[in-house]
Protein backbone atom coordinates (compact mmCIF):
# COMPACT_ATOMS: atom_id res chain seq x y z
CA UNK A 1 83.87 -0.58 2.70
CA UNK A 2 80.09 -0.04 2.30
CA UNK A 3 77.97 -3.06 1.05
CA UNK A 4 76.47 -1.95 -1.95
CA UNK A 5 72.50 -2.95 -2.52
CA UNK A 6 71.41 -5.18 -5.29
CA UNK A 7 68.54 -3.41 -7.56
CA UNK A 8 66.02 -6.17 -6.01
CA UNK A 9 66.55 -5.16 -2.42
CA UNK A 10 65.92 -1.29 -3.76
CA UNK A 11 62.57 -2.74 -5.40
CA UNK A 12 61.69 -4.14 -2.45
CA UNK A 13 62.03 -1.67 -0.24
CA UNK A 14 60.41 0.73 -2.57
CA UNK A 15 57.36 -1.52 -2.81
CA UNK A 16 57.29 -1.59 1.08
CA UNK A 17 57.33 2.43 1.12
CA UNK A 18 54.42 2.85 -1.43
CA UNK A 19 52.48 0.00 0.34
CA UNK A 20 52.65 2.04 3.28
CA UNK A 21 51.81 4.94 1.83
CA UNK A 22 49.25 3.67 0.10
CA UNK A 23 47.33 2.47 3.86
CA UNK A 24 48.23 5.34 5.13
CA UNK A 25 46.47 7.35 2.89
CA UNK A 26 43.29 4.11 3.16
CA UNK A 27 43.35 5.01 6.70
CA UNK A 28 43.19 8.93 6.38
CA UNK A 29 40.48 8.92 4.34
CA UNK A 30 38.77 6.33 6.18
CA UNK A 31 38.98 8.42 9.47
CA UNK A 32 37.67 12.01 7.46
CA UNK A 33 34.89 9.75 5.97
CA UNK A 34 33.73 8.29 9.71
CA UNK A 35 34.44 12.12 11.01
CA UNK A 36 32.30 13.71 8.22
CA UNK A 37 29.19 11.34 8.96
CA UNK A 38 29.73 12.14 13.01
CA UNK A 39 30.11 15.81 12.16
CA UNK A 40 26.99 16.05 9.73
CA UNK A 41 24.72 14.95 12.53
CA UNK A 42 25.51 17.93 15.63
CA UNK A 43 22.58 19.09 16.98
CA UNK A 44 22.02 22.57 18.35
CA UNK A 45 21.10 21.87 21.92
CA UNK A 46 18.33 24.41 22.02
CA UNK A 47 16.36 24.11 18.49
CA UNK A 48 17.63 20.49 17.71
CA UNK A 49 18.54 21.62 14.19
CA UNK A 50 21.45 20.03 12.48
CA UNK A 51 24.44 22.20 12.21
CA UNK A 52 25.56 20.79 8.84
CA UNK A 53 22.76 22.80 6.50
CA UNK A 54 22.78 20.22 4.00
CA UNK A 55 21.44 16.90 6.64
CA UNK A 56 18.88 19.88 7.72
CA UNK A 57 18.10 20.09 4.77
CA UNK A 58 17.66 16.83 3.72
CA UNK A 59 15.50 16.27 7.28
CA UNK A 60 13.38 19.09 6.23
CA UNK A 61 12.15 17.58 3.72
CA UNK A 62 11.57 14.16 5.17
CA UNK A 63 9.79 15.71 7.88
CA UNK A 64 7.31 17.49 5.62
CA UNK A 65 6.21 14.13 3.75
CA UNK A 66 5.86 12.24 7.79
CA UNK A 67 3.20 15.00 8.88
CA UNK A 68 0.75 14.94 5.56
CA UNK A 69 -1.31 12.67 7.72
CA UNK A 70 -1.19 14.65 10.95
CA UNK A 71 -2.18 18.24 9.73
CA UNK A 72 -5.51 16.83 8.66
CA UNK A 73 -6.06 14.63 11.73
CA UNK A 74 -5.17 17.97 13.72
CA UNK A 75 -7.54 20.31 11.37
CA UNK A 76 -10.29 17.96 12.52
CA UNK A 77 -9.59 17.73 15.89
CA UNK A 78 -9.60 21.51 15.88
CA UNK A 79 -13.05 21.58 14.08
CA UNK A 80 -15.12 18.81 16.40
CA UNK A 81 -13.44 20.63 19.53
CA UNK A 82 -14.68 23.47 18.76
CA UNK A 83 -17.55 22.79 16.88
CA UNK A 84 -18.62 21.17 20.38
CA UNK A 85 -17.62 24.04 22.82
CA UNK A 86 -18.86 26.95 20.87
CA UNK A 87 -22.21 24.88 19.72
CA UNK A 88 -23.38 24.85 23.16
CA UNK A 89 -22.03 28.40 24.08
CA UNK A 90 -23.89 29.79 20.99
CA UNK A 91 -27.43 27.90 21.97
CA UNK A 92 -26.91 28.87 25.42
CA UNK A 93 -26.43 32.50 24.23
CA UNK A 94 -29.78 32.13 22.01
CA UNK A 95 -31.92 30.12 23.71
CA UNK A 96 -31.34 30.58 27.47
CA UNK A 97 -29.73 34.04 27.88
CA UNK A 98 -30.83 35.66 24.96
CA UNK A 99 -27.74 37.37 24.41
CA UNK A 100 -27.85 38.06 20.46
CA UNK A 101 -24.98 40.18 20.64
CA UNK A 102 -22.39 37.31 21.99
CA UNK A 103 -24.45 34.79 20.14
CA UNK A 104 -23.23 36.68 16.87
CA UNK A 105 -19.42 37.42 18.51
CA UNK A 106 -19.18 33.48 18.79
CA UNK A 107 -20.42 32.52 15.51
CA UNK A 108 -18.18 34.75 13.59
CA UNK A 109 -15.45 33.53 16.05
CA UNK A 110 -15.90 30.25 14.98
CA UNK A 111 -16.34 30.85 11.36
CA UNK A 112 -13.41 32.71 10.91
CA UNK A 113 -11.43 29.77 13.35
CA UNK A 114 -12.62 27.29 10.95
CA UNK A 115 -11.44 28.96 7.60
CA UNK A 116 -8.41 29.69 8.98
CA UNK A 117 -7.39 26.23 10.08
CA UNK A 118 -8.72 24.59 6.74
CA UNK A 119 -5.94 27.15 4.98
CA UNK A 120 -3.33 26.44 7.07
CA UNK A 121 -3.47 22.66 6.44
CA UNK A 122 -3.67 23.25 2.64
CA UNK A 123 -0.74 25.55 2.14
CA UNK A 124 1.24 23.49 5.04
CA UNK A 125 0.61 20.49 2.64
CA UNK A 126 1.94 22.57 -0.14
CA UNK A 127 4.77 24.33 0.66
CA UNK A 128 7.23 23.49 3.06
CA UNK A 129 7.68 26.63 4.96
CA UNK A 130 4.45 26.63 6.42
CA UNK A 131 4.90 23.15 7.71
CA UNK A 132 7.36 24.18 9.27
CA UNK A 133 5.64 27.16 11.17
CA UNK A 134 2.40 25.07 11.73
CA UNK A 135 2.57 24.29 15.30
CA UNK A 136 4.05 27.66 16.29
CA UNK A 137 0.97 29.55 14.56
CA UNK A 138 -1.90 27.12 14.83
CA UNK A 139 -0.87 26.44 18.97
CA UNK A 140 -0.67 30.75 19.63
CA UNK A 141 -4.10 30.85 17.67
CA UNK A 142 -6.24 28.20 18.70
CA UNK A 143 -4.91 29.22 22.21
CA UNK A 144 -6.05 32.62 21.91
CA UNK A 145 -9.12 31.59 20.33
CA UNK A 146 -10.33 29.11 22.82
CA UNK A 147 -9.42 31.59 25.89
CA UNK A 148 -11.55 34.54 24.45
CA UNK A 149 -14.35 32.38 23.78
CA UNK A 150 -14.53 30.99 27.56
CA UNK A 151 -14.11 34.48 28.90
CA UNK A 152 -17.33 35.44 26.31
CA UNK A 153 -19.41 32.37 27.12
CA UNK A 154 -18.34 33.13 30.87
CA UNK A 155 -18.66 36.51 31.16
CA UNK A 156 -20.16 36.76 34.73
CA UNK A 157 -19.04 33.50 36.01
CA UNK A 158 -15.50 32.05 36.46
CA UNK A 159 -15.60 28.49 34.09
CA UNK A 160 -12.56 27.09 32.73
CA UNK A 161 -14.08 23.86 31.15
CA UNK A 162 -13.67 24.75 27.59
CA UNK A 163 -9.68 24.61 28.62
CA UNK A 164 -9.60 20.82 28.52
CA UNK A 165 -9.88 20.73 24.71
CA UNK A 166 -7.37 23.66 24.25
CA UNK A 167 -4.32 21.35 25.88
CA UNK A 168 -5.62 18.11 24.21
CA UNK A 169 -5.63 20.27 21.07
CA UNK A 170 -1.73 22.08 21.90
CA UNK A 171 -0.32 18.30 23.06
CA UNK A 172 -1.06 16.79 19.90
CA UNK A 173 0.33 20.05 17.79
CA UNK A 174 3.45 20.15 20.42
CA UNK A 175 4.02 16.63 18.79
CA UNK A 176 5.05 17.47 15.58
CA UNK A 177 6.61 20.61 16.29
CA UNK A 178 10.11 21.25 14.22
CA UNK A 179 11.59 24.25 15.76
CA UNK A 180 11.72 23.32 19.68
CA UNK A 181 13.08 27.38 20.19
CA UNK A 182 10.22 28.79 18.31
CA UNK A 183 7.43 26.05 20.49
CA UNK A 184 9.43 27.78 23.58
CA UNK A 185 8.90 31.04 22.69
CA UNK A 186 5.02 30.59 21.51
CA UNK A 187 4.68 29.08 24.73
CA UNK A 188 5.97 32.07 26.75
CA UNK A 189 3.81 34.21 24.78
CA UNK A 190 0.90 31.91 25.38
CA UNK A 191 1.93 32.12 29.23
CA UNK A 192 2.24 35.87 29.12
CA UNK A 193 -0.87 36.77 27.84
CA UNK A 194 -3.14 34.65 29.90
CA UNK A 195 -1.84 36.22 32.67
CA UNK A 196 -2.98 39.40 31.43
CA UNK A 197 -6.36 38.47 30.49
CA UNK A 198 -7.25 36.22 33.58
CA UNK A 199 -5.97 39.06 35.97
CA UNK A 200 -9.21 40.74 34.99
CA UNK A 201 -11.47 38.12 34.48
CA UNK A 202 -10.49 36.09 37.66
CA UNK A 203 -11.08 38.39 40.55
CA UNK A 204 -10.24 35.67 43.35
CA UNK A 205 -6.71 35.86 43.81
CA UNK A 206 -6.29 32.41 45.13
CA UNK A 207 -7.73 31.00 41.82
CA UNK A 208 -6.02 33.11 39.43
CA UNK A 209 -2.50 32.20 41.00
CA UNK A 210 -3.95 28.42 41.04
CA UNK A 211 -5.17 28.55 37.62
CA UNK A 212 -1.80 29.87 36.01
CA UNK A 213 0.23 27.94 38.22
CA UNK A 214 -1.73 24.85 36.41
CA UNK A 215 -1.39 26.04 32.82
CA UNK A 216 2.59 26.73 33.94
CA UNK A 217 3.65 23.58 35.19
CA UNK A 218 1.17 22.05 31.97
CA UNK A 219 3.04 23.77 29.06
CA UNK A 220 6.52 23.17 30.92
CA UNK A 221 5.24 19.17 30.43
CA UNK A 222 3.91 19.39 27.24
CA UNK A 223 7.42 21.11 25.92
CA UNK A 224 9.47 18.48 27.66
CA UNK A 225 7.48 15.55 25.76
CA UNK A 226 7.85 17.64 22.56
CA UNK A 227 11.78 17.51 22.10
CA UNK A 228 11.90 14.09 23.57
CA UNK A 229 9.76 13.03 20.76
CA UNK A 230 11.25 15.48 18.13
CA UNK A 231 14.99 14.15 18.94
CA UNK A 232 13.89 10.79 18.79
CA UNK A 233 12.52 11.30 15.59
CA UNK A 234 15.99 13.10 14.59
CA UNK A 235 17.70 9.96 15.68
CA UNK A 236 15.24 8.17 13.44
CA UNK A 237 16.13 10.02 10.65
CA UNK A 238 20.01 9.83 11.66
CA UNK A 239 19.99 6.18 11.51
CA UNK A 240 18.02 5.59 8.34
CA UNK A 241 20.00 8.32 6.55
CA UNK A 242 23.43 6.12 7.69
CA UNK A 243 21.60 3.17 6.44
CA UNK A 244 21.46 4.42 2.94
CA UNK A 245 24.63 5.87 2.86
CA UNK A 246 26.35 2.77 3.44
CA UNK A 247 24.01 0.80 0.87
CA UNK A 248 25.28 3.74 -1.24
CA UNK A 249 28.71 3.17 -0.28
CA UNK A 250 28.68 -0.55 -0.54
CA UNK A 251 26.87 0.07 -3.92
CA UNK A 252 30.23 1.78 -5.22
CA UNK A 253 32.82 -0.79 -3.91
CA UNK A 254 30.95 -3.70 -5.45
CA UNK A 255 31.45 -1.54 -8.83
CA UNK A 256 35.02 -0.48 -8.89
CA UNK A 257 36.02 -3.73 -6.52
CA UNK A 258 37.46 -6.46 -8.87
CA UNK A 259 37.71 -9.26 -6.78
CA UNK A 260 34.84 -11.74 -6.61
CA UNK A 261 31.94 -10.71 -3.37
CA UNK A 262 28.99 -12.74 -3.01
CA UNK A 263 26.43 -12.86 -0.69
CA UNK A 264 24.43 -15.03 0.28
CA UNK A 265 20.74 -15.59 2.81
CA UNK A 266 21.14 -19.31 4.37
CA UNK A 267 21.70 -21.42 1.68
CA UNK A 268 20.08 -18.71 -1.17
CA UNK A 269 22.98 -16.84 -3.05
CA UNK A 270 21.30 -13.25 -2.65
CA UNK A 271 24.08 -11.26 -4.85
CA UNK A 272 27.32 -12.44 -6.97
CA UNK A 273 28.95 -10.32 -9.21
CA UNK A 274 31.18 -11.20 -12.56
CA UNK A 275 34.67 -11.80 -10.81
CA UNK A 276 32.81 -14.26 -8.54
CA UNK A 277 33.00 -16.64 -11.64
CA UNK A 278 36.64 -16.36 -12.55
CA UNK A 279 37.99 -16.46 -8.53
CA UNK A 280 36.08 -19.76 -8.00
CA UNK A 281 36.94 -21.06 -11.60
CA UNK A 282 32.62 -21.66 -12.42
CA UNK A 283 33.70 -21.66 -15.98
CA UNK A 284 36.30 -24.25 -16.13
CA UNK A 285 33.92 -26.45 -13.72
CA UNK A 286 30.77 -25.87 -15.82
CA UNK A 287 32.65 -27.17 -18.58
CA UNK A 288 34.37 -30.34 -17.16
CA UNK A 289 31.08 -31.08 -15.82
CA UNK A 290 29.52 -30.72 -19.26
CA UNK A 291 31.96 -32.52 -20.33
CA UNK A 292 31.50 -35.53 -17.76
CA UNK A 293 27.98 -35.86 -19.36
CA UNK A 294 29.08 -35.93 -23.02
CA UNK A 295 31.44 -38.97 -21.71
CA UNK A 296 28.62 -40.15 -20.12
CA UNK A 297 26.33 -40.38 -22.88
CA UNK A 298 29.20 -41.56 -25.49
CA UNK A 299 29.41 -44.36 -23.19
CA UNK A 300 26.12 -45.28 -23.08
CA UNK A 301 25.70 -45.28 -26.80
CA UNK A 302 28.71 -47.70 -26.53
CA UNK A 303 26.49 -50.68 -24.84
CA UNK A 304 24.44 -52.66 -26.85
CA UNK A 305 20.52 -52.03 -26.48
CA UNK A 306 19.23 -55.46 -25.45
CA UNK A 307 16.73 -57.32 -26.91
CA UNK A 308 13.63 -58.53 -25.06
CA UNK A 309 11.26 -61.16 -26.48
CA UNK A 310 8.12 -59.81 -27.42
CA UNK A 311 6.26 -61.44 -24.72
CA UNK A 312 9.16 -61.10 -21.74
CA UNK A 313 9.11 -57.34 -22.22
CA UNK A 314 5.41 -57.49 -21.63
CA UNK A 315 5.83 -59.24 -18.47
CA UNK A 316 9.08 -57.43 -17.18
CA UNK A 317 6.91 -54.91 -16.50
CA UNK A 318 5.56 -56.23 -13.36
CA UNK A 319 8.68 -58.35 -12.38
CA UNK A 320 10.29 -57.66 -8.96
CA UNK A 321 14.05 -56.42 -9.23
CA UNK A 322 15.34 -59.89 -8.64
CA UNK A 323 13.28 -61.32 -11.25
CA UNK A 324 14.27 -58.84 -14.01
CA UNK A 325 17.74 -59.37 -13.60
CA UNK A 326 17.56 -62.87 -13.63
CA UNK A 327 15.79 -62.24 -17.07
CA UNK A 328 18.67 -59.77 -17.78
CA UNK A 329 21.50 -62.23 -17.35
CA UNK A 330 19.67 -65.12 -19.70
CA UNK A 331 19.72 -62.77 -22.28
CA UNK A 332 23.38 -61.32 -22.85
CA UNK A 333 26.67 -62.89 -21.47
CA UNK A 334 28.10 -59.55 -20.54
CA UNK A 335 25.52 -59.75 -17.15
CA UNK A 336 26.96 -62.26 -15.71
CA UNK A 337 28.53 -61.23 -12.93
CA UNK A 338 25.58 -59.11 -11.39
């Protein structure tokens, strides 16, 4: 003969299935929550960029506020460099040579150089596309630039010093670069078309070879130190973005959580919210201890004030404790046994 249940062993065991349901349905949407966050931050190993178009997004614009600073500190490096190199080219031209025609080749270089960097920053500044196209452009131009002007200030003669600035000026762009494909490809161009003009204008062999092997091995360095830095300002971004998100997300349980959460900074209470009162009873103890005091002061009204002489109360005020309750206990009958 089957045992038949009682309705209270069917409740329970109904309340045990939907409590398990109920964490296993916590726990699922727990895990897609922690998967979404790890998913939202793959990388593309060769650009860097964030798969998830939204956190790109969202980086995007955070990186065009961080380099406000930088594209005017790199217009004015470009400026003094070459307000430098080509001010002594152009006086050599005029005053020692007396080559007007170069003389006039290098200032209109430089003019237009100048203009063109000064509009670059501006819109960059502006608009967030051509932040994001800055170091691509302004490293293949000032590049091209700089190399054009050494070969005209050094027509005759082999001299490469003007090169130092150029790589001072193309490290410090390579450090805010965005798009780590587009630096790479820039920098083959770059790579590709001094080749072509320093086979002419080099006509030893052995320097030519030793002069691009240099600028090789130089741009392979300067695009190695520009995605370290550009991932490690990803990860930056990565771990103040998780940062607000779980502000955010603690935010949201402290609303819809009823039960009482406080928190507190040493012995400072930093955050309590409403339920905090009714799960540690502060009502009911505020009022039992205002309640205390009332007693309190009924029974103190219950005492009778005593009476001082005149001339006692006078003194008793620079009596020793001793003294005034000596005075005390001649007084009133109910001090007796102090």
């Amino acid at each position: 003969m089957k045992q038949q249940k009682l309705p209270i062993q069917d409740k329970n065991q109904t309340n045990k299935i939907q409590q398990l349901n109920e964490k296993s349905v916590k726990d699922l949407g727990l895990n897609k929550l922690l998967q979404s966050i790890s998913q939202s931050y793959e990388q593309n190993r060769l650009s860097l960029k964030f798969k998830d178009s939204q956190t790109e997004q969202d980086y995007v614009l955070a990186y065009h506020q961080n380099v406000q600073v930088f594209l005017m500190i790199l217009t004015l490096q470009v400026i003094i460099f070459f307000t430098i190199y080509f001010g002594f080219s152009t006086y050599k031209f005029k005053r020692v040579d007396g080559a007007q025609n170069r003389y006039y080749q290098i200032v209109g270089g430089y003019i237009i150089l100048i203009f063109e960097n000064i509009a670059m920053c501006l819109l960059s500044r502006k608009y967030v596309s051509f932040s994001l196209y800055f170091t691509h452009m302004q490293s293949i131009i000032v590049y091209i630039c700089m190399i054009e002007g050494v070969i005209l200030a050094n027509n005759n003669l082999v001299m490469v010093d003007g090169m130092i600035a150029t790589f001072a000026v193309l490290s410090s762009l390579a450090f805010m670069s965005y798009n780590q494909v587009h630096l790479c490809i820039a920098y083959i161009f770059m790579f590709g078309y001094t080749l072509s003009r320093t086979y002419f204008w080099i006509d030893d062999g052995f320097r030519f070879y030793r002069f691009n092997a240099y600028f090789f091995v130089s741009l392979v360095m300067v695009y190695i130190y520009s995605r370290v830095n550009h991932q490690r300002d990803r990860q930056r971004f990565q771990q103040e973005k998780n940062e607000k998100q779980l502000l955010k997300l603690f935010h949201d349980l402290i609303k819809i959580y009823h039960d009482g959460i406080i928190i507190t900074r040493g012995d400072e209470v930093v955050y309590k919210n409403k339920a905090i009162i009714s799960v540690f009873d502060l009502n009911k103890k505020l009022n039992k201890k205002e309640q205390d005091q009332d007693d309190f002061a009924n029974d103190s009204n219950l005492i009778d004030e005593v009476k001082y002489p005149q001339n006692e109360s006078e003194a008793a005020l620079d009596l020793t404790g001793s003294d005034l309750i000596a005075l005390l206990q001649k007084t009133e009958p109910k001090f007796n046994n102090i």
